[in-house]
Protein backbone atom coordinates (compact mmCIF):
# COMPACT_ATOMS: atom_id res chain seq x y z
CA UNK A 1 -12.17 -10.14 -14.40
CA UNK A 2 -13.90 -9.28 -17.53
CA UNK A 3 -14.13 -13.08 -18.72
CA UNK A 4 -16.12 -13.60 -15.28
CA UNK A 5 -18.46 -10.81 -16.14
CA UNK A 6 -18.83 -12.36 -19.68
CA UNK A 7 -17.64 -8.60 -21.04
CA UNK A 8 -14.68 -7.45 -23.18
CA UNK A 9 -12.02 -5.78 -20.78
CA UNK A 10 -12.83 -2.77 -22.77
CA UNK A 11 -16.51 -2.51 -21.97
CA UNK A 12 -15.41 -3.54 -18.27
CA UNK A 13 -12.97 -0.52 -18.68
CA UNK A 14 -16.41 2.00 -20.26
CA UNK A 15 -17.94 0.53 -17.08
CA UNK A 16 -15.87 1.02 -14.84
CA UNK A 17 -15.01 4.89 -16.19
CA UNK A 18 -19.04 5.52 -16.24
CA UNK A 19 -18.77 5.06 -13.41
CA UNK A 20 -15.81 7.26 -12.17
CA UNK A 21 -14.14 3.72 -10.56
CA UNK A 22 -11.01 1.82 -11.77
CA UNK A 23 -9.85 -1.74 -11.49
CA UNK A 24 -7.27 -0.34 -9.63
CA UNK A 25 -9.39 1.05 -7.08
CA UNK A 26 -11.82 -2.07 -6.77
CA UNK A 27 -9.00 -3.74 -6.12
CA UNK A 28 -7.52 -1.52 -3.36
CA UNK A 29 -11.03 -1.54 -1.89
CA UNK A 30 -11.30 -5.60 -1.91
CA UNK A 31 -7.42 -5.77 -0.16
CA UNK A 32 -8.62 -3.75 2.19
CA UNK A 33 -11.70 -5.60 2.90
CA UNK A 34 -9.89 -8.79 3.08
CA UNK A 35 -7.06 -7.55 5.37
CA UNK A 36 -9.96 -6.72 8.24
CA UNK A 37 -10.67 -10.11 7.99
CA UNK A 38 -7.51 -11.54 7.89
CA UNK A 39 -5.94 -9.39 10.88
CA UNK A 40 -6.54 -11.87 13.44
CA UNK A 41 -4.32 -14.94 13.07
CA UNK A 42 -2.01 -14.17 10.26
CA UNK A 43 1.41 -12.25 10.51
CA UNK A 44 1.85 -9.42 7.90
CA UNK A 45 3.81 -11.35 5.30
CA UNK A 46 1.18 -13.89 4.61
CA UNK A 47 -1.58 -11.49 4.67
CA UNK A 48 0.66 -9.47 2.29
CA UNK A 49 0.77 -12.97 -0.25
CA UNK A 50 -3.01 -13.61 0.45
CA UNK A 51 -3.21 -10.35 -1.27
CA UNK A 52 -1.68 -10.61 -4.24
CA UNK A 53 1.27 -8.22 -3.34
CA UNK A 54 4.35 -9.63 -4.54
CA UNK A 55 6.79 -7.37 -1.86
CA UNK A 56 5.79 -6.43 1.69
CA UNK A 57 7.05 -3.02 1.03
CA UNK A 58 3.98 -2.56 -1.29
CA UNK A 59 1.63 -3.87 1.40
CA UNK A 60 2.75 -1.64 3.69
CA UNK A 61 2.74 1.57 1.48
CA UNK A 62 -1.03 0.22 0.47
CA UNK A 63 -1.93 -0.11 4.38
CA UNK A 64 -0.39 3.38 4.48
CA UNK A 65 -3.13 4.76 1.81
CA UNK A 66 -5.56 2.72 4.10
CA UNK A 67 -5.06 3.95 7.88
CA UNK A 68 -2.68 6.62 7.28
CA UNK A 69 -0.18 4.37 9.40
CA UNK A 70 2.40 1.66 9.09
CA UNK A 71 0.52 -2.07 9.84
CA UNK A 72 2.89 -2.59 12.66
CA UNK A 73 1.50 0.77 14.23
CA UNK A 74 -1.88 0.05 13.66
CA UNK A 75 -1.45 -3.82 15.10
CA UNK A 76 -0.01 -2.23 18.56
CA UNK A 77 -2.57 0.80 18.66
CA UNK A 78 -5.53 -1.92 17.78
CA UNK A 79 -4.28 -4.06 21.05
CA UNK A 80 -3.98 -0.77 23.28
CA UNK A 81 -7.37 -0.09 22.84
């Protein structure tokens, strides 16, 4: 990511702390973007690997951060409503 920013990963890490934000938590806030638009015609494993998660058990404890519910919940509550 810093090579794309033309930055050492340090200064991408003074960045980044300047601005009370992580990698980590850019990247939990991109998944997350990408899931909503990967919901619809996907199953769960393959949005999982579109992610970058290499287990579905991490997926789902990241979904868990996310909605405060497992993704099969939150599939079945999104269709009841």
């Amino acid at each position: 990511m810093a090579n794309a920013l033309n930055l050492t990963p340090r200064t991408l890490q003074r960045r980044l702390k300047n601005e009370n934000c992580t990698f980590a938590q850019l990247r939990d806030q991109e998944r997350k973007r990408r899931y909503e638009l990967l919901v619809e015609g996907h199953s769960l494993g393959a949005i999982a690997a579109i992610l970058g998660f290499n287990e579905q058990s991490s997926f789902n404890r990241a979904f868990k951060r996310w909605y405060g519910c497992a993704p099969k919940k939150f599939k079945l509550n999104d269709a009841d409503n």
